[in-house]
PDB file of N, CA and C in Angstrom:
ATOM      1  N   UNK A   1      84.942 107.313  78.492  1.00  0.00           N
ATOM      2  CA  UNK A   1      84.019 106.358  79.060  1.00  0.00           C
ATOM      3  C   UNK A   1      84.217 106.350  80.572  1.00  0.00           C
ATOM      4  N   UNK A   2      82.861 106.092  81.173  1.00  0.00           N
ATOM      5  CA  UNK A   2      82.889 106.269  82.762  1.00  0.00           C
ATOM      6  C   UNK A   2      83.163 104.930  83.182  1.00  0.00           C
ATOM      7  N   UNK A   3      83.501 104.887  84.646  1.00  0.00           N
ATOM      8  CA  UNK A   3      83.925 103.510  84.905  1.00  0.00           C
ATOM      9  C   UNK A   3      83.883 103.411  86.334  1.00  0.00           C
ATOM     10  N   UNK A   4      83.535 102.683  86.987  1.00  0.00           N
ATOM     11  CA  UNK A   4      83.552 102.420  88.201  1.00  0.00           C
ATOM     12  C   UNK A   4      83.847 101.130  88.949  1.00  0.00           C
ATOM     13  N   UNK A   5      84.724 100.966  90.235  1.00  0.00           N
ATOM     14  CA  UNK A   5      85.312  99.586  90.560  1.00  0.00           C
ATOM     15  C   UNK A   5      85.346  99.395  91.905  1.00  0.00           C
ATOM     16  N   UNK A   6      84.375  98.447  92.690  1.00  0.00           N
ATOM     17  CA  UNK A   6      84.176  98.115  93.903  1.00  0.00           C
ATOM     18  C   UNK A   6      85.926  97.610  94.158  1.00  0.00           C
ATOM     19  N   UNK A   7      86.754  98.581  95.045  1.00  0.00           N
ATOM     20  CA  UNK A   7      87.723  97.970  95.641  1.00  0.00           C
ATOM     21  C   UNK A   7      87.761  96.571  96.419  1.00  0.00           C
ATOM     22  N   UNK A   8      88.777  96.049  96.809  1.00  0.00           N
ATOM     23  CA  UNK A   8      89.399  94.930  97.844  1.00  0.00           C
ATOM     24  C   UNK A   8      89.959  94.328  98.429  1.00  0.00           C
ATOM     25  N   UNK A   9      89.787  94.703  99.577  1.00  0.00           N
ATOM     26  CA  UNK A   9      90.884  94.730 100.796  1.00  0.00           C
ATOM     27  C   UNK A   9      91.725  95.825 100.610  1.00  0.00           C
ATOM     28  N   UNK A  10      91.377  97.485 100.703  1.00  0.00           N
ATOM     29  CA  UNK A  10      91.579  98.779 100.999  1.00  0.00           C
ATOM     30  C   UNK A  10      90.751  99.254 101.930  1.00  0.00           C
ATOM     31  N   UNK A  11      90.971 100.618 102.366  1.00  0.00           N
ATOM     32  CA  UNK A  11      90.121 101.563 103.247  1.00  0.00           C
ATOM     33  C   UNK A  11      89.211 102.056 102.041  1.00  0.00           C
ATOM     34  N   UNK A  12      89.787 102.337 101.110  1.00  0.00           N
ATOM     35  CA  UNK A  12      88.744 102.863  99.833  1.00  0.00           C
ATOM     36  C   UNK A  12      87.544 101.613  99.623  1.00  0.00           C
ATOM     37  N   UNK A  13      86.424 102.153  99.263  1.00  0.00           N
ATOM     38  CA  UNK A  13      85.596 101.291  98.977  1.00  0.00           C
ATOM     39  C   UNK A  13      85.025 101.166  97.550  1.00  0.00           C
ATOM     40  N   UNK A  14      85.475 101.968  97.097  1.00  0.00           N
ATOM     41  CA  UNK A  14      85.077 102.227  95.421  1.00  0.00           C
ATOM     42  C   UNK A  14      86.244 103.204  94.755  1.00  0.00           C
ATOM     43  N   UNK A  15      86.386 103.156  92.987  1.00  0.00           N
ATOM     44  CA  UNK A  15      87.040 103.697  92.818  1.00  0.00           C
ATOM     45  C   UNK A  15      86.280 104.587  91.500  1.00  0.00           C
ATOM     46  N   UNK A  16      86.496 105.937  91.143  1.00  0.00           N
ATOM     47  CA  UNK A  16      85.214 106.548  89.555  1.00  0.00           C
ATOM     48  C   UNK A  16      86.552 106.916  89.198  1.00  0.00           C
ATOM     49  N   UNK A  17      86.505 106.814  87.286  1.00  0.00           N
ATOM     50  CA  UNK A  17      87.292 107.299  86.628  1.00  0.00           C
ATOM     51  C   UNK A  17      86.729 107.337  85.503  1.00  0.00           C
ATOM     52  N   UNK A  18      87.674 108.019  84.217  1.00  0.00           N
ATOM     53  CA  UNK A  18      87.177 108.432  83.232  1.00  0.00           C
ATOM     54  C   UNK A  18      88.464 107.567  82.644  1.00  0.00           C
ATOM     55  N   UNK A  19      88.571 106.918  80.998  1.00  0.00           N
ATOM     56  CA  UNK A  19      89.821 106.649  79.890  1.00  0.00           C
ATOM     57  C   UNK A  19      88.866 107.678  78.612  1.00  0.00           C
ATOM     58  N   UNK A  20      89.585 108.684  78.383  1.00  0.00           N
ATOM     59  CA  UNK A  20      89.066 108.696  77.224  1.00  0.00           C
ATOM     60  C   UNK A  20      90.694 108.678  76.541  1.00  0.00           C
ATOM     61  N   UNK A  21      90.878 108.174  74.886  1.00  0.00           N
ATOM     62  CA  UNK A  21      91.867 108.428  73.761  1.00  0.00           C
ATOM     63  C   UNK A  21      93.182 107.991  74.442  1.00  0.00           C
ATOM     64  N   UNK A  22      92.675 106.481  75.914  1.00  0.00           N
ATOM     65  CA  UNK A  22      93.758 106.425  76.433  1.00  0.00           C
ATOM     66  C   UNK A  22      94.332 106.769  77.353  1.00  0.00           C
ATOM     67  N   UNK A  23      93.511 107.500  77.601  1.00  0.00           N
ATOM     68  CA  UNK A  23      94.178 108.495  78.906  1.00  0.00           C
ATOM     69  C   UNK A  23      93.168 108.392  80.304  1.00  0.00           C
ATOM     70  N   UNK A  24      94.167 108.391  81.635  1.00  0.00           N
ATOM     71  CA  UNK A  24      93.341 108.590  82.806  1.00  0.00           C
ATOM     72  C   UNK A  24      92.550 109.521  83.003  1.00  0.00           C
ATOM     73  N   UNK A  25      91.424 110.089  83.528  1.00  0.00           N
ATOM     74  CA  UNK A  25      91.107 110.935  83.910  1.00  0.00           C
ATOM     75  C   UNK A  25      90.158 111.445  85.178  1.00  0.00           C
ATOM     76  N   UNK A  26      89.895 111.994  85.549  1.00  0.00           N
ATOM     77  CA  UNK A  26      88.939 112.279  87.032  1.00  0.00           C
ATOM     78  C   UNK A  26      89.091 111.301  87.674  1.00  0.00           C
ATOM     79  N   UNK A  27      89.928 110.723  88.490  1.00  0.00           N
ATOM     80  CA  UNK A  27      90.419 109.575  89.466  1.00  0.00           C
ATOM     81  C   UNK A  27      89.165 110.140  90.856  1.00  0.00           C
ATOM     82  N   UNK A  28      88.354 109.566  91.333  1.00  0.00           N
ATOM     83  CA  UNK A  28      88.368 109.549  92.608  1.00  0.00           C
ATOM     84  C   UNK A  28      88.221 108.438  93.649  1.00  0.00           C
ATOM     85  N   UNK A  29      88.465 108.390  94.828  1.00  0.00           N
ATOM     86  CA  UNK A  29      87.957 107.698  95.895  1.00  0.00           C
ATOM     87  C   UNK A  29      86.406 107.494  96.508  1.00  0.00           C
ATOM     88  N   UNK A  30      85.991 106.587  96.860  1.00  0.00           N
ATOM     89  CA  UNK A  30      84.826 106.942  97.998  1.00  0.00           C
ATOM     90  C   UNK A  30      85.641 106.343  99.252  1.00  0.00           C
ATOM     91  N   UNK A  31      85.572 106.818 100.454  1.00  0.00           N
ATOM     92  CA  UNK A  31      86.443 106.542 101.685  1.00  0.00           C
ATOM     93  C   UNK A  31      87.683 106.633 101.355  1.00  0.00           C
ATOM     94  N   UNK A  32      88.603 105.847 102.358  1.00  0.00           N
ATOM     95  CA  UNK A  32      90.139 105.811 103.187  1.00  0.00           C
ATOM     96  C   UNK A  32      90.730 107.295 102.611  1.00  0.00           C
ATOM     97  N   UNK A  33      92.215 106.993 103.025  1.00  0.00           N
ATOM     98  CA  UNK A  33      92.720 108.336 103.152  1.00  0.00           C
ATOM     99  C   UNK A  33      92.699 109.252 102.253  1.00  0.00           C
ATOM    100  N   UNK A  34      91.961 110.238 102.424  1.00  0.00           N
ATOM    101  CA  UNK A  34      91.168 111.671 101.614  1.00  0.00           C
ATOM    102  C   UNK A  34      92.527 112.340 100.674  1.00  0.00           C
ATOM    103  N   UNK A  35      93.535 112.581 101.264  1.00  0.00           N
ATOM    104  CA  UNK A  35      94.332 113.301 101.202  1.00  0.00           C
ATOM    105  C   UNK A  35      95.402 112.908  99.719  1.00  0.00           C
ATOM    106  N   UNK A  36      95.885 111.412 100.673  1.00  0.00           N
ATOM    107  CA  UNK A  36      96.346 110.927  99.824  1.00  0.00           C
ATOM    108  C   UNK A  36      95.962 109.898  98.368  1.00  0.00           C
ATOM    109  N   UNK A  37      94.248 109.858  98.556  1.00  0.00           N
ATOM    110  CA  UNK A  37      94.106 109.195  97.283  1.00  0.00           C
ATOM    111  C   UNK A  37      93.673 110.066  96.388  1.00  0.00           C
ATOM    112  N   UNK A  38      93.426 111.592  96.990  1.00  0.00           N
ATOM    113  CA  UNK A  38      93.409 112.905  95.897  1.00  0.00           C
ATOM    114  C   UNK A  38      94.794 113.534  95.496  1.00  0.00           C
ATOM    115  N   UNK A  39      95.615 113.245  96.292  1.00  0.00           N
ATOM    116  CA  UNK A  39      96.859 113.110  95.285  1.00  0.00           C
ATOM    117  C   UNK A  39      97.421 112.319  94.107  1.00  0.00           C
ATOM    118  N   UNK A  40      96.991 111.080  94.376  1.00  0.00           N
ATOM    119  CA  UNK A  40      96.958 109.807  93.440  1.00  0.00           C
ATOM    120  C   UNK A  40      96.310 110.398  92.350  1.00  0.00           C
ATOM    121  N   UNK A  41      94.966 110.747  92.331  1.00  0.00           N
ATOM    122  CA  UNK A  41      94.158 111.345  91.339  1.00  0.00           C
ATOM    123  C   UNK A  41      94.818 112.565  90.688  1.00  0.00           C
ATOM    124  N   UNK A  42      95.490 113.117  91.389  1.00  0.00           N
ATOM    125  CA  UNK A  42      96.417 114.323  90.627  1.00  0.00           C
ATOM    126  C   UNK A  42      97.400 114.099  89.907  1.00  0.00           C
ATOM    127  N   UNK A  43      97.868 113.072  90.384  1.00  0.00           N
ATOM    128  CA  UNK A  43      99.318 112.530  89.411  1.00  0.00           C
ATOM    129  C   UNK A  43      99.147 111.944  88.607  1.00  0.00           C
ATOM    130  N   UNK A  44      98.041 110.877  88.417  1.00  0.00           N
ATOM    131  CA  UNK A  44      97.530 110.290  86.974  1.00  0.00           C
ATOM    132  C   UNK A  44      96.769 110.670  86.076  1.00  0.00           C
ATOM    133  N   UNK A  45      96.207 112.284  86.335  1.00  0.00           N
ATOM    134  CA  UNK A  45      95.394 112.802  85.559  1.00  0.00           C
ATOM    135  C   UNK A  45      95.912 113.226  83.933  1.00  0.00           C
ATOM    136  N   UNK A  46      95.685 112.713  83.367  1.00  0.00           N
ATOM    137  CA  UNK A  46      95.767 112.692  81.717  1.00  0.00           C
ATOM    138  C   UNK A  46      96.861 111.982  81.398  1.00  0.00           C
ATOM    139  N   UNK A  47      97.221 110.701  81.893  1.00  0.00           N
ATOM    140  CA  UNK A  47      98.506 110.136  82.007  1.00  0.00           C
ATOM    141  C   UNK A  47      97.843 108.438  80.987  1.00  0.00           C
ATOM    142  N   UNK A  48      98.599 108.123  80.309  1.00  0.00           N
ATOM    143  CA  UNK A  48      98.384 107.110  79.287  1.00  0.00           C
ATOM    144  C   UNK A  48      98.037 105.769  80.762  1.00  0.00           C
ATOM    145  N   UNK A  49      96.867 105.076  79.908  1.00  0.00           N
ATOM    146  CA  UNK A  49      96.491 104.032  81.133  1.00  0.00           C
ATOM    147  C   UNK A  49      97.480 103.085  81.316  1.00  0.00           C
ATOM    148  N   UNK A  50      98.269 102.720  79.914  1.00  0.00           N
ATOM    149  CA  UNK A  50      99.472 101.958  80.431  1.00  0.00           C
ATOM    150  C   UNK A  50     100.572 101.851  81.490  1.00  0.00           C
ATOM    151  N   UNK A  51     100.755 103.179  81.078  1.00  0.00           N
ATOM    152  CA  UNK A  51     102.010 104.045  82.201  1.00  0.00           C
ATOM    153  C   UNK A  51     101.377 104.211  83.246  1.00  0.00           C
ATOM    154  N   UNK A  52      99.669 104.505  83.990  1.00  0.00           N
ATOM    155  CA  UNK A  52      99.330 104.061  85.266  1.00  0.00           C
ATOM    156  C   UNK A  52      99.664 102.848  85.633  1.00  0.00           C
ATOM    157  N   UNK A  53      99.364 101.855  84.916  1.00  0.00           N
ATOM    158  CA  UNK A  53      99.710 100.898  85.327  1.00  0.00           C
ATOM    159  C   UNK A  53     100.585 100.456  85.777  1.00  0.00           C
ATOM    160  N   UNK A  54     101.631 100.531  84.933  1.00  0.00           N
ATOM    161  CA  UNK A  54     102.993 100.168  85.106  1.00  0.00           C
ATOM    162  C   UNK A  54     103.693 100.805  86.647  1.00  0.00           C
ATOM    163  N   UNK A  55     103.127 102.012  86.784  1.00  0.00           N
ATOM    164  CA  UNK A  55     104.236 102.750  87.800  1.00  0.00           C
ATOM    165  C   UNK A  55     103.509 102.132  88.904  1.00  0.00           C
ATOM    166  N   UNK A  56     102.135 101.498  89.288  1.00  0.00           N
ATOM    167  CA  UNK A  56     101.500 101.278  90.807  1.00  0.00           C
ATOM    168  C   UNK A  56     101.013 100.440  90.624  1.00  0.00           C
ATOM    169  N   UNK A  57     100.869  99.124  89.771  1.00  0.00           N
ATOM    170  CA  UNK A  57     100.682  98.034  90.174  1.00  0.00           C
ATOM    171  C   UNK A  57     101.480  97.149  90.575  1.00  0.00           C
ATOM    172  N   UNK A  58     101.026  96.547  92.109  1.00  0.00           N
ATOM    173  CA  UNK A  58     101.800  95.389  92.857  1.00  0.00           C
ATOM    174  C   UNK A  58     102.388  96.572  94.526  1.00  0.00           C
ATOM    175  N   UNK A  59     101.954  97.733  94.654  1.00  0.00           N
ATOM    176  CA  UNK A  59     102.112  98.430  95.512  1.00  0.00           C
ATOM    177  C   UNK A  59     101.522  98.130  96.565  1.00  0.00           C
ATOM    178  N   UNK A  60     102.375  97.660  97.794  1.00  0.00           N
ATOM    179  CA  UNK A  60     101.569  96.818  99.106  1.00  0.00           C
ATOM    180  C   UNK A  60     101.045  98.572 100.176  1.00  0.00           C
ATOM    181  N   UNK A  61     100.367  98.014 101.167  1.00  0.00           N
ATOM    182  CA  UNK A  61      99.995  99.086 102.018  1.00  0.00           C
ATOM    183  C   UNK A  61     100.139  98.296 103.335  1.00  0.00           C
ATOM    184  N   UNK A  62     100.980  98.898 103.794  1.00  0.00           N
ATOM    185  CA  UNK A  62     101.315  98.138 105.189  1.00  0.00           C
ATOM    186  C   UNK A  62     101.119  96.753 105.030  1.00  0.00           C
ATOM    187  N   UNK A  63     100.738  95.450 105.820  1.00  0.00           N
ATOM    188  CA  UNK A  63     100.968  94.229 105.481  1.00  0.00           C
ATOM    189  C   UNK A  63     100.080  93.809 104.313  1.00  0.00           C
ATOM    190  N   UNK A  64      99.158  94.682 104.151  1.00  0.00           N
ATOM    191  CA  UNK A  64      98.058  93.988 102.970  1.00  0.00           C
ATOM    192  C   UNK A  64      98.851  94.036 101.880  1.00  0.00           C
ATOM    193  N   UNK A  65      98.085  92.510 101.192  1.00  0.00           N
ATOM    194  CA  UNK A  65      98.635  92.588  99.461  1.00  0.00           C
ATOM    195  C   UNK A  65      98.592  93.468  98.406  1.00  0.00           C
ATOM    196  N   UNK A  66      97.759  94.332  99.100  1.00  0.00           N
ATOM    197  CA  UNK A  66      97.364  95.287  98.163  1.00  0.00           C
ATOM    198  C   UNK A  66      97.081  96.287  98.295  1.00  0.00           C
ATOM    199  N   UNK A  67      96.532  97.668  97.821  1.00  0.00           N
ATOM    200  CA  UNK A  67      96.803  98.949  97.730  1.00  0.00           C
ATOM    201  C   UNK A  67      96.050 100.093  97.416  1.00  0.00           C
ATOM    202  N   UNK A  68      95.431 100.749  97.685  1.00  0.00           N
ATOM    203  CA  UNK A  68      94.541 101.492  96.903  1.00  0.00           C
ATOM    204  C   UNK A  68      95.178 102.085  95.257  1.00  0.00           C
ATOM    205  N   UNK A  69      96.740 101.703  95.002  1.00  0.00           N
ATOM    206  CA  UNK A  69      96.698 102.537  93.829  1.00  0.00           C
ATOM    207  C   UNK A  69      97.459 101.166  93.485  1.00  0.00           C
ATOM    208  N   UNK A  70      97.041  99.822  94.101  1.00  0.00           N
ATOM    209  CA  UNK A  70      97.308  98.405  93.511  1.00  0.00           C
ATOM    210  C   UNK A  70      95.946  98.825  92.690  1.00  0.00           C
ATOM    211  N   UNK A  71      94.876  98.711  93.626  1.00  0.00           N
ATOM    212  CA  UNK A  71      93.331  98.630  93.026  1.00  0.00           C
ATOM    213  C   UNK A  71      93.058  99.610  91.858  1.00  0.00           C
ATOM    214  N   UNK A  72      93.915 100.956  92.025  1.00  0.00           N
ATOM    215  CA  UNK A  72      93.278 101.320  90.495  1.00  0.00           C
ATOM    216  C   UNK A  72      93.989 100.972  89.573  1.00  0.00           C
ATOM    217  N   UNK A  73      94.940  99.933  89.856  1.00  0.00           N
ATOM    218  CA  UNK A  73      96.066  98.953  88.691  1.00  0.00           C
ATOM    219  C   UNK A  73      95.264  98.212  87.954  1.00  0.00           C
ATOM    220  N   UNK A  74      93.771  97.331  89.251  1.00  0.00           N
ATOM    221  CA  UNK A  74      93.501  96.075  88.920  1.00  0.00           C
ATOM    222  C   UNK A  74      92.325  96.958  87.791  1.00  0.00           C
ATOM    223  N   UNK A  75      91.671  98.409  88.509  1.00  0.00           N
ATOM    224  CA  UNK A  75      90.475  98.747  88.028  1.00  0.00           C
ATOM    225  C   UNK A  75      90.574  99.439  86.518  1.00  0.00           C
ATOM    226  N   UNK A  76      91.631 100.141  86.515  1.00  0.00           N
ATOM    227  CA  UNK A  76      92.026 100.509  84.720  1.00  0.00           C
ATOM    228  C   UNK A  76      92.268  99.255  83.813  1.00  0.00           C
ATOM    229  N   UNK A  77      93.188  97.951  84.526  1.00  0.00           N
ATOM    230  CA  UNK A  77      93.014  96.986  83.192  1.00  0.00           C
ATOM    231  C   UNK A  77      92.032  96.197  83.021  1.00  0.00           C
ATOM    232  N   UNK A  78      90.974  96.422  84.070  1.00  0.00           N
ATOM    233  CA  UNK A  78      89.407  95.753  83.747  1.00  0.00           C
ATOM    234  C   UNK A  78      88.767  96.944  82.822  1.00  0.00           C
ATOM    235  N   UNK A  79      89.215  97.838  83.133  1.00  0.00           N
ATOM    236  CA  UNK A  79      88.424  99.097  81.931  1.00  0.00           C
ATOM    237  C   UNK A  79      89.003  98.767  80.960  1.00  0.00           C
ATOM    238  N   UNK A  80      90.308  98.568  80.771  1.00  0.00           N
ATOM    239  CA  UNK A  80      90.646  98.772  79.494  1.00  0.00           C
ATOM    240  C   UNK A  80      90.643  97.155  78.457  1.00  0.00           C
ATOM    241  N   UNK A  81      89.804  96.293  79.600  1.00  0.00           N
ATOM    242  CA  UNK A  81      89.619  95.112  78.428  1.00  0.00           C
ATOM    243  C   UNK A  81      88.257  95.391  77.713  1.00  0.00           C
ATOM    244  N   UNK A  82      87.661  96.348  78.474  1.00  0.00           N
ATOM    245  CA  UNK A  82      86.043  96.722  77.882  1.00  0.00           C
ATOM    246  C   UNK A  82      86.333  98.153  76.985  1.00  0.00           C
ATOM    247  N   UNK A  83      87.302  98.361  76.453  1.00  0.00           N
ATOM    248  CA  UNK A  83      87.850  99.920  75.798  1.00  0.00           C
ATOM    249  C   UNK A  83      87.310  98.759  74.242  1.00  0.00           C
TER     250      UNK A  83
END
C-alpha cells in the first residue's frame, strides 16, 4: 500500500513510501538534504515497520524537536494504524 505524509518542522516537505507484508519500502523525500534522506531510504528498505520505528523515532536535528527520520517515525505509525 502507497502512502504519503506532509512532514513538520523539517527541510523535507513530504514523505512517499510503500508497507507491503510489513515491510518498508521505496522511502523517498521531496526537498531537504538529497543525500542524506536517500540514504535513510536505503537503510530501511525491506526492513519490518516496527524495527523502523524503533531505531529513529525521537531523533532531534540540530535544535528542532524533530527530524526527518523522527517524521518517517510519525509517518509509518499513521500508515500502519490504516494497515
Amino acid at each position: 500500500m502507497q502512502f504519503e505524509y506532509k512532514t513538520k518542522g523539517t527541510c523535507s516537505q513530504k514523505i512517499f513510501f510503500d508497507v507491503e507484508d510489513g515491510k518498508v519500502h521505496n522511502v523517498s523525500f521531496l526537498s531537504g538534504c538529497n543525500g542524506n534522506l536517500q540514504g535513510i531510504g536505503k537503510l530501511v528498505e525491506g526492513m519490518d515497520i516496527d524495527e523502523v520505528i524503533s531505531r529513529i523515532e525521537g531523533i532531534q536535528c540540530g535544535g528542532k524537536p524533530t527530524s526527518c527520520p523522527d517524521q518517517l517515525a510519525t509517518a509509518l505509525k499513521q500508515a500502519k494504524a490504516k494497515l
